[in-house]
C-alpha atoms as a PDB file:
ATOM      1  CA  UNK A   1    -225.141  34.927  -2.515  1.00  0.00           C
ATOM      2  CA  UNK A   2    -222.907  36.488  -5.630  1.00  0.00           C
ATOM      3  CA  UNK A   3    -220.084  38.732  -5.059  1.00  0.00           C
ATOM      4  CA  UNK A   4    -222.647  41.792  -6.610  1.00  0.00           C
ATOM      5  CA  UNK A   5    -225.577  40.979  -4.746  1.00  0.00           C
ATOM      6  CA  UNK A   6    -223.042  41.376  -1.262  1.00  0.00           C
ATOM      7  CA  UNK A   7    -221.667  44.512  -2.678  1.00  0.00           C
ATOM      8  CA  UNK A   8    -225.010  45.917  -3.148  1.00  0.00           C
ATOM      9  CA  UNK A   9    -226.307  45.309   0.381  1.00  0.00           C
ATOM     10  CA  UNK A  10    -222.800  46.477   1.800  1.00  0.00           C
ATOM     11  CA  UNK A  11    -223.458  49.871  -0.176  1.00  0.00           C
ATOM     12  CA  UNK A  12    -227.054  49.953   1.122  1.00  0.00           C
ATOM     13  CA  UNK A  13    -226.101  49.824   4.927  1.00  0.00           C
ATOM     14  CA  UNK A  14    -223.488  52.546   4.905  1.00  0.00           C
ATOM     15  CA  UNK A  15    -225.316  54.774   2.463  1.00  0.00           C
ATOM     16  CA  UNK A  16    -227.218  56.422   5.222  1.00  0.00           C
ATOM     17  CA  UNK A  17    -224.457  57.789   6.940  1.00  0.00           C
ATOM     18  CA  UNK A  18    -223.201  59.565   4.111  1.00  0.00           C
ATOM     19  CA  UNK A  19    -225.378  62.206   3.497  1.00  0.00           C
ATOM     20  CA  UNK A  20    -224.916  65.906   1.797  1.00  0.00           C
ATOM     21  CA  UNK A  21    -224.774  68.248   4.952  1.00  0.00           C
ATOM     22  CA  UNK A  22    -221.681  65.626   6.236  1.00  0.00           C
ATOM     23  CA  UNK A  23    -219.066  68.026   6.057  1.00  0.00           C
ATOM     24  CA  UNK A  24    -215.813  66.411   3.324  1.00  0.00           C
ATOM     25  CA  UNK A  25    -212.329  65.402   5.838  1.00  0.00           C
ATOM     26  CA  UNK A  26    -209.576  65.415   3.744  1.00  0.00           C
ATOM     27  CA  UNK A  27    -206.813  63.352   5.538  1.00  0.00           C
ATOM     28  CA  UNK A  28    -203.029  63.870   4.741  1.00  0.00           C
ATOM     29  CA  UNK A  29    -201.192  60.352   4.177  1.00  0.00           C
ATOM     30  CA  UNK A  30    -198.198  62.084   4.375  1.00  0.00           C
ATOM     31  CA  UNK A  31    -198.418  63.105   7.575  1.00  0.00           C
ATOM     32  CA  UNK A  32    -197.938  59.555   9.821  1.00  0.00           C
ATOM     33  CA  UNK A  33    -196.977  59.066  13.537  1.00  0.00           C
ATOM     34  CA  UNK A  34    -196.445  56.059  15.325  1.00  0.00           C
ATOM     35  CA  UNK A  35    -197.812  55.561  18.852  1.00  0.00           C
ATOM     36  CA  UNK A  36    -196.250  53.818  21.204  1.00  0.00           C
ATOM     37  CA  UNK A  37    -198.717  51.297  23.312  1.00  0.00           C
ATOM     38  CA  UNK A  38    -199.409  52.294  26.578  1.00  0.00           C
ATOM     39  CA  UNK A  39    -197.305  50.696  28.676  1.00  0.00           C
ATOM     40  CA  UNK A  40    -197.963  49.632  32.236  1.00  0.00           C
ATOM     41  CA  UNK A  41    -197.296  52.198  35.455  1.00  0.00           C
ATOM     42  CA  UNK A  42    -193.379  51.851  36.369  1.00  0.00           C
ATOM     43  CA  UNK A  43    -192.768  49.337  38.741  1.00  0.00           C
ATOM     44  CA  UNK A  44    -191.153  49.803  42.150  1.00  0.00           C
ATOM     45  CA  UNK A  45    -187.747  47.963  41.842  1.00  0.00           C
ATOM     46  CA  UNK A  46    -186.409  45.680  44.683  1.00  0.00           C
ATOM     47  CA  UNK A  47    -183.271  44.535  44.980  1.00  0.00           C
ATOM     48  CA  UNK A  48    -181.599  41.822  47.562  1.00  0.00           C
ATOM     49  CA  UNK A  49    -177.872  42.799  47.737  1.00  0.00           C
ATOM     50  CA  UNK A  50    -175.709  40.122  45.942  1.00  0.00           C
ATOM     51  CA  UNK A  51    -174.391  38.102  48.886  1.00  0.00           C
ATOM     52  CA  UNK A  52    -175.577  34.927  46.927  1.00  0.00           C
ATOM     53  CA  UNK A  53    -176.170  33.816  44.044  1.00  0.00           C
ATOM     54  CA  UNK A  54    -179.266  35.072  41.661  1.00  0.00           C
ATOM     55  CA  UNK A  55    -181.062  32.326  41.794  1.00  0.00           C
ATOM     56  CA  UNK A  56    -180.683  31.968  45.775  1.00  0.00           C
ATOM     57  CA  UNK A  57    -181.498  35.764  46.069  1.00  0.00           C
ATOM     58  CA  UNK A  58    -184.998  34.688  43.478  1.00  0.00           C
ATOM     59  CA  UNK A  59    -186.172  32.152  45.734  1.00  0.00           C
ATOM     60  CA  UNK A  60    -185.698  33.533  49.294  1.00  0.00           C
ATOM     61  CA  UNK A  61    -187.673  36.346  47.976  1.00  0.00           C
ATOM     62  CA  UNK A  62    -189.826  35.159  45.323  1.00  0.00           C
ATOM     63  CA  UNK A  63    -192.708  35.215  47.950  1.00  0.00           C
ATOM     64  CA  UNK A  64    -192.379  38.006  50.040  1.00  0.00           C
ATOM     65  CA  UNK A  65    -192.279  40.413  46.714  1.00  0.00           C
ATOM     66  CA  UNK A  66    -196.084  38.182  46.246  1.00  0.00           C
ATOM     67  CA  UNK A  67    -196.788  38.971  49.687  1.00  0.00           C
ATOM     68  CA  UNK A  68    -196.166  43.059  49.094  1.00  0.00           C
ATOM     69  CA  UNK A  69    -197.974  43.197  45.794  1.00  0.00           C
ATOM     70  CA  UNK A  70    -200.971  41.766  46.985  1.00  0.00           C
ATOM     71  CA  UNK A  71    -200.863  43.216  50.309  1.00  0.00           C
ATOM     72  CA  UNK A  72    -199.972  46.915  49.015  1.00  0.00           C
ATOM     73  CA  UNK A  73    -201.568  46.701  45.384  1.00  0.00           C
ATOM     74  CA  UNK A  74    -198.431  48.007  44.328  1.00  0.00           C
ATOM     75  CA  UNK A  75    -196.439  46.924  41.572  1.00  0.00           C
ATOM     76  CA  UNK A  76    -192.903  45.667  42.478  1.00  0.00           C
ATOM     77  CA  UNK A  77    -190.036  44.162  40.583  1.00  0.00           C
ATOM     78  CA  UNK A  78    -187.307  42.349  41.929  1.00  0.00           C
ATOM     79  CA  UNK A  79    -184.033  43.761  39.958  1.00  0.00           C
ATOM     80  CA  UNK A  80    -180.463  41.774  40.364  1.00  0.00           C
ATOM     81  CA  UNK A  81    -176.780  43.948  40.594  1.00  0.00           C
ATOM     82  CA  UNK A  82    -174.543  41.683  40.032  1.00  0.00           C
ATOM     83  CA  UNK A  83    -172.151  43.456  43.140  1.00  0.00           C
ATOM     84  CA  UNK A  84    -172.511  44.904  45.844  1.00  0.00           C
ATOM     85  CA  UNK A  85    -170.478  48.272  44.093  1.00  0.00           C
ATOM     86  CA  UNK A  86    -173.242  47.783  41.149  1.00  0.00           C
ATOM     87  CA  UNK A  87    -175.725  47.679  43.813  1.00  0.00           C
ATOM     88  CA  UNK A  88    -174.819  51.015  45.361  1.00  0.00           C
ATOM     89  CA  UNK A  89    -174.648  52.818  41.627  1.00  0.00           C
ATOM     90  CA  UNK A  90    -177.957  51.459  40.890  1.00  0.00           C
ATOM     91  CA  UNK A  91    -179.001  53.497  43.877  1.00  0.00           C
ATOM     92  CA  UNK A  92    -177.176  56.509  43.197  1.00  0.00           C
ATOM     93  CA  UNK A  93    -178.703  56.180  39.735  1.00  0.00           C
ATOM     94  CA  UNK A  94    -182.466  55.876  41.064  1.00  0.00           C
ATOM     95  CA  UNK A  95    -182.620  52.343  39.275  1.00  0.00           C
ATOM     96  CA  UNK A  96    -183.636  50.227  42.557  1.00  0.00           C
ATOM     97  CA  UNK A  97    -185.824  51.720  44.932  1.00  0.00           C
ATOM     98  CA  UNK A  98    -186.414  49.565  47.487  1.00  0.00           C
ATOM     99  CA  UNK A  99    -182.730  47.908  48.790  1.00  0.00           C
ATOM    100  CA  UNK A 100    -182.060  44.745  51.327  1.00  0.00           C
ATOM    101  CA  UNK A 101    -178.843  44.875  52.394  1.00  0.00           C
ATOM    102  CA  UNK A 102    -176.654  44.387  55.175  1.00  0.00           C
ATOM    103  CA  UNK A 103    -175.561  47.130  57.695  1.00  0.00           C
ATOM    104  CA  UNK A 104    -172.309  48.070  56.284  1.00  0.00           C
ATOM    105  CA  UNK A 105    -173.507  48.781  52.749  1.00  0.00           C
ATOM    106  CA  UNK A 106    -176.666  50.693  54.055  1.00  0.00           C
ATOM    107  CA  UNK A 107    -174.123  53.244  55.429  1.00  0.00           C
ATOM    108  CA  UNK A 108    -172.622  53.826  51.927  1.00  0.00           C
ATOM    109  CA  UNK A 109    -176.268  54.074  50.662  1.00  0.00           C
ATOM    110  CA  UNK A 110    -177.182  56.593  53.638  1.00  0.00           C
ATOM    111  CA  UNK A 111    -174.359  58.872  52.348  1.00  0.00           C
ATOM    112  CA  UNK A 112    -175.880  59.083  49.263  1.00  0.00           C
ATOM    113  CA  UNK A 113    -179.802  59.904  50.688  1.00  0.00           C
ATOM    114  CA  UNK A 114    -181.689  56.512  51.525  1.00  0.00           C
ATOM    115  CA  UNK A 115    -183.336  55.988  54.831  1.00  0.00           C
ATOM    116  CA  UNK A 116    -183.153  52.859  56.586  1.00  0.00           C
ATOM    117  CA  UNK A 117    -187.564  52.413  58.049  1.00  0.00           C
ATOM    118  CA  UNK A 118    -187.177  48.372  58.955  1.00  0.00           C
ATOM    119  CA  UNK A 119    -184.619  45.545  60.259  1.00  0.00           C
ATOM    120  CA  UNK A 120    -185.434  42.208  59.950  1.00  0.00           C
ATOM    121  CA  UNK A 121    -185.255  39.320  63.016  1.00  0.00           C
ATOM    122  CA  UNK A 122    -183.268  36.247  62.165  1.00  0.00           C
ATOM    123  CA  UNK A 123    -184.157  32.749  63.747  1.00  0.00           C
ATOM    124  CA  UNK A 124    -180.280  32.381  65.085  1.00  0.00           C
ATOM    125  CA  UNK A 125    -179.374  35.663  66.060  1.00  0.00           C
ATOM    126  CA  UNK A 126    -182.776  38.306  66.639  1.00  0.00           C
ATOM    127  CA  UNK A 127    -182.399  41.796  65.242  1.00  0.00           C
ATOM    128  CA  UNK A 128    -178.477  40.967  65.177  1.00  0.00           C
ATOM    129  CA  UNK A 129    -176.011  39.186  63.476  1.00  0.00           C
ATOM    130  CA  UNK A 130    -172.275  37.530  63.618  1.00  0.00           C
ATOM    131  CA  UNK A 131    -169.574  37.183  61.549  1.00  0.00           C
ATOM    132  CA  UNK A 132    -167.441  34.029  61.599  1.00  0.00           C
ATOM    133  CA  UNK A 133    -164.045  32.978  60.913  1.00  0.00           C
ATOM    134  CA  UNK A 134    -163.417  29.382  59.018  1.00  0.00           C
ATOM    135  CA  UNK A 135    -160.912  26.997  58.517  1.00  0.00           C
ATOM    136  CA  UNK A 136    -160.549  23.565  57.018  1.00  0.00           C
ATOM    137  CA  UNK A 137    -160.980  21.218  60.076  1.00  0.00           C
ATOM    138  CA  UNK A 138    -157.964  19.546  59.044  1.00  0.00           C
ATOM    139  CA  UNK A 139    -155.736  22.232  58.969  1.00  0.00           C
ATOM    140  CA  UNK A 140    -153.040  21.955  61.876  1.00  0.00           C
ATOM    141  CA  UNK A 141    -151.592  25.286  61.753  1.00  0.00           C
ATOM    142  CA  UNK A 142    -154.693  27.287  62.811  1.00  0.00           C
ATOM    143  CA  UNK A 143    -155.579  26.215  66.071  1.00  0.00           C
ATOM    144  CA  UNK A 144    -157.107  30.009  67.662  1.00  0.00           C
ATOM    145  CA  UNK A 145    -157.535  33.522  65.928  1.00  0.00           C
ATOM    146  CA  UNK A 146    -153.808  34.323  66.441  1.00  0.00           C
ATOM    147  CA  UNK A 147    -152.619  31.509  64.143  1.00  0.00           C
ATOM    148  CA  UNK A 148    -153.832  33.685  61.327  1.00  0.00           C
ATOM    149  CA  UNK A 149    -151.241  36.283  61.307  1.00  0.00           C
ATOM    150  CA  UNK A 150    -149.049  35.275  58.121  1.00  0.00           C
ATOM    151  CA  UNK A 151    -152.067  33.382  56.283  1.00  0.00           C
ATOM    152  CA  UNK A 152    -153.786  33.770  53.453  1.00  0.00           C
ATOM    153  CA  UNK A 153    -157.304  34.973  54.109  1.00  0.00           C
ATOM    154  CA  UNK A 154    -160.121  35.305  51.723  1.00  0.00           C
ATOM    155  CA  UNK A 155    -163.202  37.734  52.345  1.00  0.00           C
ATOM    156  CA  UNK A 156    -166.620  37.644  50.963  1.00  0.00           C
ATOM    157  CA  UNK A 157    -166.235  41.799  49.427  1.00  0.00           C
ATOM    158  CA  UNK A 158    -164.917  44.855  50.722  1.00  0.00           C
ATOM    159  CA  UNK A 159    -168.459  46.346  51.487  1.00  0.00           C
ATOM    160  CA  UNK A 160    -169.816  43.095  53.425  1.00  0.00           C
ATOM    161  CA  UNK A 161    -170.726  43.141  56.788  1.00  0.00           C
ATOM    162  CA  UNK A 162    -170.320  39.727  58.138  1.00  0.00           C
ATOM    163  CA  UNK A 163    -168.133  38.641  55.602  1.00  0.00           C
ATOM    164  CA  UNK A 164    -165.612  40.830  55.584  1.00  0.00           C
ATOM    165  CA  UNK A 165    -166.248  44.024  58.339  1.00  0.00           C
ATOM    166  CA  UNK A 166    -167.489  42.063  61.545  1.00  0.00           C
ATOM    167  CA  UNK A 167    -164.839  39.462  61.175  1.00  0.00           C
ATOM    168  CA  UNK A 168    -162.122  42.239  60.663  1.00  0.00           C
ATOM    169  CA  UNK A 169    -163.280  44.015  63.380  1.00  0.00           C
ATOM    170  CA  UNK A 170    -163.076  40.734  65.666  1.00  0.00           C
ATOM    171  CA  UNK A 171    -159.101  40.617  64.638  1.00  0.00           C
ATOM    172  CA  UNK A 172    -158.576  44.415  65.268  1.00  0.00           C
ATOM    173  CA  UNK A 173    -159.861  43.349  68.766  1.00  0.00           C
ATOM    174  CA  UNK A 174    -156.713  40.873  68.899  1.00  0.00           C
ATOM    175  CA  UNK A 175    -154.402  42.902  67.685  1.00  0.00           C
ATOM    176  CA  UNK A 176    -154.474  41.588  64.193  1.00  0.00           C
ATOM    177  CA  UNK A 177    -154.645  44.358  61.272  1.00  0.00           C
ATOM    178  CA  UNK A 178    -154.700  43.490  57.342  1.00  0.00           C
ATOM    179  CA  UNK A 179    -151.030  44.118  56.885  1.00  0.00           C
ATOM    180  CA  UNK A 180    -150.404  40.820  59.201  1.00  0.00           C
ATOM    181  CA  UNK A 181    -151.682  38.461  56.815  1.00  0.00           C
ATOM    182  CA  UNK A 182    -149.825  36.821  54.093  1.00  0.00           C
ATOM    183  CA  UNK A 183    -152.582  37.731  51.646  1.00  0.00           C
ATOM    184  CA  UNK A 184    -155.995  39.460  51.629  1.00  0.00           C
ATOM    185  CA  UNK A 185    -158.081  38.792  48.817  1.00  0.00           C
ATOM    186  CA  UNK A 186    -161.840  38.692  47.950  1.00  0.00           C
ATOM    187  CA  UNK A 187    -164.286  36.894  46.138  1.00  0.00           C
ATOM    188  CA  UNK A 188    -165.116  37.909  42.715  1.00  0.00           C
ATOM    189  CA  UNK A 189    -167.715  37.122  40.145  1.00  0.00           C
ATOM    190  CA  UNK A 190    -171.389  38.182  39.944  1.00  0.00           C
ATOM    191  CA  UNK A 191    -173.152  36.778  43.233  1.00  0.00           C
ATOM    192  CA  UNK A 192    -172.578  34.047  45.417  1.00  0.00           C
ATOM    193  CA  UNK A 193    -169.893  35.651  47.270  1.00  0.00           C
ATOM    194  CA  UNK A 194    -170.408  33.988  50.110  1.00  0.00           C
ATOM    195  CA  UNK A 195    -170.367  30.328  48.786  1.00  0.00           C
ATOM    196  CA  UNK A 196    -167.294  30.904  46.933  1.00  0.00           C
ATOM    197  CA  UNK A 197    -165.748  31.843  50.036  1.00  0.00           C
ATOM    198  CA  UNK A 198    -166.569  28.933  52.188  1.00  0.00           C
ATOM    199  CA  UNK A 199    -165.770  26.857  48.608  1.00  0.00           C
ATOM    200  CA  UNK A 200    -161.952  28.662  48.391  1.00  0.00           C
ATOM    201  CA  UNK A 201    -161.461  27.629  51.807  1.00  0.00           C
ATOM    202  CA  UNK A 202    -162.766  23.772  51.275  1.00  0.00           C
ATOM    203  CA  UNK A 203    -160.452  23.454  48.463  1.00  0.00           C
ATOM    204  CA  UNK A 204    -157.486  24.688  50.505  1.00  0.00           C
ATOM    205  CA  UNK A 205    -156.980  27.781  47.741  1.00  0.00           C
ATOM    206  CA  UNK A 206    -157.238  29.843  50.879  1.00  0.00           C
ATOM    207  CA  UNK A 207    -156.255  29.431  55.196  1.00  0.00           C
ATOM    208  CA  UNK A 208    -158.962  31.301  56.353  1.00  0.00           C
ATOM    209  CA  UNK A 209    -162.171  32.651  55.206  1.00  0.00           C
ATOM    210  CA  UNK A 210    -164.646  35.411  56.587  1.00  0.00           C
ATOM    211  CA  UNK A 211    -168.597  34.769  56.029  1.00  0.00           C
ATOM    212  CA  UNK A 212    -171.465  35.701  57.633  1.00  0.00           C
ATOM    213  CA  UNK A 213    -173.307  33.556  60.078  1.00  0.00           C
ATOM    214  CA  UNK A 214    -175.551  31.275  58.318  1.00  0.00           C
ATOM    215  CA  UNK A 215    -173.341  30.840  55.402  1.00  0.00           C
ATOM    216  CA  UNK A 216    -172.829  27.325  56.153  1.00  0.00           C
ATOM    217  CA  UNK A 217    -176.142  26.382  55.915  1.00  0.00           C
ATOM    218  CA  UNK A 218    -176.565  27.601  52.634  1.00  0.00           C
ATOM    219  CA  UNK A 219    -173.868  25.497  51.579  1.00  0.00           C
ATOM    220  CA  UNK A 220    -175.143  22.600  53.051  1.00  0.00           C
ATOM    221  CA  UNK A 221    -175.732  20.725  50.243  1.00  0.00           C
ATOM    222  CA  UNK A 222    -172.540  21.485  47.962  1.00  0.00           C
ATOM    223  CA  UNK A 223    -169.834  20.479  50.140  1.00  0.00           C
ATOM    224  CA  UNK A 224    -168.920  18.075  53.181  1.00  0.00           C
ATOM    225  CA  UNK A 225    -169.530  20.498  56.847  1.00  0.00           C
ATOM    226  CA  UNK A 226    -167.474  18.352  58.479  1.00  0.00           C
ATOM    227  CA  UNK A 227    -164.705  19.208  56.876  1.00  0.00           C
ATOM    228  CA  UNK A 228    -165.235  23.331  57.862  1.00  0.00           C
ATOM    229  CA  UNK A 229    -163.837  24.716  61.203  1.00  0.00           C
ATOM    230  CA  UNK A 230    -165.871  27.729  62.816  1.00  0.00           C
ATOM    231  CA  UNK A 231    -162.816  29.174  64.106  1.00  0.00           C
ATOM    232  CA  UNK A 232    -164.558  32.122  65.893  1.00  0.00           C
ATOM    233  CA  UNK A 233    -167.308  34.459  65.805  1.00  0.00           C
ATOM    234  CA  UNK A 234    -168.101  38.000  66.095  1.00  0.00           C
ATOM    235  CA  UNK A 235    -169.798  40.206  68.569  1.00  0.00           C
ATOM    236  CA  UNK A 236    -173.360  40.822  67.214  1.00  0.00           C
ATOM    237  CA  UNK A 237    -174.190  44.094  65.328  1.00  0.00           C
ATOM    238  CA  UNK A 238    -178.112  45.146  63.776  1.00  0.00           C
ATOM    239  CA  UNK A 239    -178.910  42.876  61.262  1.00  0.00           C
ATOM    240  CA  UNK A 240    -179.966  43.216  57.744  1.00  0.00           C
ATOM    241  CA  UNK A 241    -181.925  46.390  56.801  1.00  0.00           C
ATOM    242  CA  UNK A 242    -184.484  47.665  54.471  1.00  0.00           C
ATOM    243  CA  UNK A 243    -183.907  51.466  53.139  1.00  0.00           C
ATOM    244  CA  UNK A 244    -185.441  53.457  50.477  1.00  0.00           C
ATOM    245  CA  UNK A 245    -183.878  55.677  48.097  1.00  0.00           C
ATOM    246  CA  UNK A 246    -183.543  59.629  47.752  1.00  0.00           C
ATOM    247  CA  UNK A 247    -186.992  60.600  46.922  1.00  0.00           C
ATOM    248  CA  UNK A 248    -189.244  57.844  46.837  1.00  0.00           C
ATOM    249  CA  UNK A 249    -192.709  58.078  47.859  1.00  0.00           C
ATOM    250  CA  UNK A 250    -192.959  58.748  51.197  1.00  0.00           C
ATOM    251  CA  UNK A 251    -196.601  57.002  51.200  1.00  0.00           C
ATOM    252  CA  UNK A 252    -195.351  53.672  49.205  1.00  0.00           C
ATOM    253  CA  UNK A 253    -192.444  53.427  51.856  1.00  0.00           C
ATOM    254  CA  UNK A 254    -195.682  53.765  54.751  1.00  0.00           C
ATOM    255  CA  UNK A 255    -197.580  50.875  52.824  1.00  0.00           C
ATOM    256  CA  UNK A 256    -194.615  48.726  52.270  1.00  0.00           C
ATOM    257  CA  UNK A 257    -193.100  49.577  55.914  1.00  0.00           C
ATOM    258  CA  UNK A 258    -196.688  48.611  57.432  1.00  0.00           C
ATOM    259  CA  UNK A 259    -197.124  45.338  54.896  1.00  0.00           C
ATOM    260  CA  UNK A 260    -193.278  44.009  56.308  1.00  0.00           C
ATOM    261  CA  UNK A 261    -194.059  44.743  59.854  1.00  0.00           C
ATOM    262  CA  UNK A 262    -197.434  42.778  59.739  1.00  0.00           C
ATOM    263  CA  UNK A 263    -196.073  39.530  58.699  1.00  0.00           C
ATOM    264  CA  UNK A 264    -196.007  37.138  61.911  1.00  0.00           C
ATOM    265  CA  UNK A 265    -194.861  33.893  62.067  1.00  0.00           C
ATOM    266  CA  UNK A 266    -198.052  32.608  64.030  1.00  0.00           C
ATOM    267  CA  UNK A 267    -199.885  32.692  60.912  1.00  0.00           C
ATOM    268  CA  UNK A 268    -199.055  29.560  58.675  1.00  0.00           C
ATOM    269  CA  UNK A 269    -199.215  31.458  55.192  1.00  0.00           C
ATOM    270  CA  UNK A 270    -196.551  33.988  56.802  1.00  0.00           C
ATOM    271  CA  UNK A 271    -194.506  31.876  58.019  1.00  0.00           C
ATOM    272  CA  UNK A 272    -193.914  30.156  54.308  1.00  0.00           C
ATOM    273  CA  UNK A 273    -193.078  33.762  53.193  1.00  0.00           C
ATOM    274  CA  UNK A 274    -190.965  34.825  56.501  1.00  0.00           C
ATOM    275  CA  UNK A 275    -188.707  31.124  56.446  1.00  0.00           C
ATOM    276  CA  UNK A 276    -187.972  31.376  53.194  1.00  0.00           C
ATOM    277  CA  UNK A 277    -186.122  34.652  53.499  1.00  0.00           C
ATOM    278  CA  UNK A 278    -184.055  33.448  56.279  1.00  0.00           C
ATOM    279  CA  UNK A 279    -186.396  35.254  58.738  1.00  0.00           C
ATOM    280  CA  UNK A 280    -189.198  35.266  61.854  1.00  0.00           C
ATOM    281  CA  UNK A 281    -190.082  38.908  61.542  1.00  0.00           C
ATOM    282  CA  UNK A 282    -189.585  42.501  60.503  1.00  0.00           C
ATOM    283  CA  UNK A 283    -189.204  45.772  63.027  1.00  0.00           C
ATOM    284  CA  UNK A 284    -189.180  48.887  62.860  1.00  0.00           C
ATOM    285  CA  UNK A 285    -185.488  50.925  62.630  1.00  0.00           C
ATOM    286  CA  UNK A 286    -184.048  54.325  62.283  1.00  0.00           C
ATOM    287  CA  UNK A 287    -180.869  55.462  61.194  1.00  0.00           C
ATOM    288  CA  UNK A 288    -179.330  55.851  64.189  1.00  0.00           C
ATOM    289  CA  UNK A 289    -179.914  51.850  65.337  1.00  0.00           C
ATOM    290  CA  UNK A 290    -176.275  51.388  62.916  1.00  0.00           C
ATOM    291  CA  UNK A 291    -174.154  54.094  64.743  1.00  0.00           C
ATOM    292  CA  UNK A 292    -172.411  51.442  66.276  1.00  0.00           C
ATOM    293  CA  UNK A 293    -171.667  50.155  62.721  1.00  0.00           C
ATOM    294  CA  UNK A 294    -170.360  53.817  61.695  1.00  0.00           C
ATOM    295  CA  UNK A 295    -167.913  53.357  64.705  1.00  0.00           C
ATOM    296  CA  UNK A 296    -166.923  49.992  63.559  1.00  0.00           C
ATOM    297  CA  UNK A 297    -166.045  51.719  60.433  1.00  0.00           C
ATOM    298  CA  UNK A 298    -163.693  54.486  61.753  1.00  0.00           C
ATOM    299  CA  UNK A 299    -162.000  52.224  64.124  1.00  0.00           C
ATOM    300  CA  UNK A 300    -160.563  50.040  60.997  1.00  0.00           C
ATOM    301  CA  UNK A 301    -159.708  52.974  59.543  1.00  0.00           C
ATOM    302  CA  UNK A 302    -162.381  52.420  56.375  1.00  0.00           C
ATOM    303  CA  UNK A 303    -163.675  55.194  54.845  1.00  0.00           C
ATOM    304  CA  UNK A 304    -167.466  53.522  54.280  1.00  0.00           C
ATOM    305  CA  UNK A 305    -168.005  53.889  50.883  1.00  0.00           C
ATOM    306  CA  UNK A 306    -167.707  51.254  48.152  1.00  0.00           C
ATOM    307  CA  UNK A 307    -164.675  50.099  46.267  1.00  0.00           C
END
């Protein structure tokens, strides 16, 4: 077919549209806006406070935020502060919504609105959890908790509960204060506090360390056990808690709340979601389950907010 004959028929098939009562629209090419694509509905963010690193946070949660999509049909997005003070601003800024975190930065975030609606239950320690004291196993000056006084100690931040507040609050029960050791510092860097703790204390950069139960095991792999002391633990205190910020949706926080508390270790699919979080099931919790914490807190003489 020639170029004429197709130009023909192309003018005979629109030629009937066209016709003398259409009324003439006279368009202004001057006048141009851009629209911007419609975007998907905002996301719920999620964040796992920064005990570890990123990529340890990812995977212990990679499948439970699965688990809540699917089981909630809401959208979630896990979001990573690189500290635990980023964390907190990120809240105050209405940039995560949904928060994991343990006890001692939950009463920071309380201050500032959120709501605390469910505690999780780890497989070593329930609805609680420790804090622990380590040494290198060869060290001969640090036999018992006393042997600290005039040591170097290193802490996992100031706003962590069993790596810094629990443990603390095990030496104010034996008389031992801040101003006793030889130095108190803390771990810096984005995430992975906790490793780099246990790691200054391997390499003999630091006497004594403060983690949080469990610590160890996520180490497992980078360094020789054997050559770590647990030189003491802490009393338990509630474990890890889930809050939501300042005026989130009361309903999402129902769904999610409901979604969490369902998940049961007898089933085999939750259990895969459940042990790779470090945990056998979720409870319900209030606010007033971490007065005990708040005490903790005005015994040491901290003020409870982040530094």
């Amino acid at each position: 077919m020639t170029f004429a004959r197709v130009l023909i028929l192309f003018f005979l098939i629109i030629l009937p549209a066209c016709t003398e009562n259409e009324p003439v629209v006279k368009v202004d090419m001057t006048r141009v806006e851009s629209a911007a694509p419609l975007g998907p509905a905002a996301a719920i963010t999620y964040a796992y406070l920064p005990q570890y690193s990123h990529s340890v946070s990812f995977e212990r949660h990679r499948r439970l935020l699965e688990y809540l999509r699917h089981k909630t049909g809401l959208s979630l997005r896990q979001v990573f502060p690189n500290t635990f003070a980023e964390h907190i601003k990120m809240v105050e800024r209405g940039e995560i919504d949904i928060s994991f975190t343990n006890p001692f930065v939950y009463i920071t975030l309380a201050k500032l609105g959120s709501d605390a609606f469910v505690r999780i239950v780890e497989p070593d320690g329930g609805a609680n959890f420790q804090g622990q004291v380590i040494v290198r196993a060869d060290n001969p000056d640090i036999k018992r908790l006393e042997d600290c006084r005039g040591k170097r100690i290193i802490a996992v931040d100031p706003n962590s509960a069993g790596g810094f507040l629990y443990p603390f609050g095990l030496f104010y029960e034996h008389g031992i204060t801040q101003k006793d050791f030889q130095e108190v510092a803390f771990a810096t860097g984005a995430g992975g506090r906790q490793e780099a703790v246990v790691l200054a204390v391997y390499t003999g950069a630091y006497d004594v360390g403060t983690i949080r139960k469990g610590t160890l095991d996520v180490v497992r792999d980078k360094i020789d056990l054997e050559q770590i002391r647990v030189l003491a633990e802490s009393r338990p205190y509630p474990g890890w808690v889930y809050s939501v910020r300042k005026g989130f949706d009361p309903a999402s926080t129902d769904k999610i709340a409901r979604a969490l508390q369902d998940l049961s270790m007898s089933r085999r699919d939750d259990a895969v979601v459940l042990s790779a979080a470090g945990m056998i099931g979720i409870i319900p919790t209030r606010d007033g389950d971490y007065d005990s914490i708040r005490e903790l807190i005005r015994r040491l003489g901290l003020n409870g907010d982040f530094q």
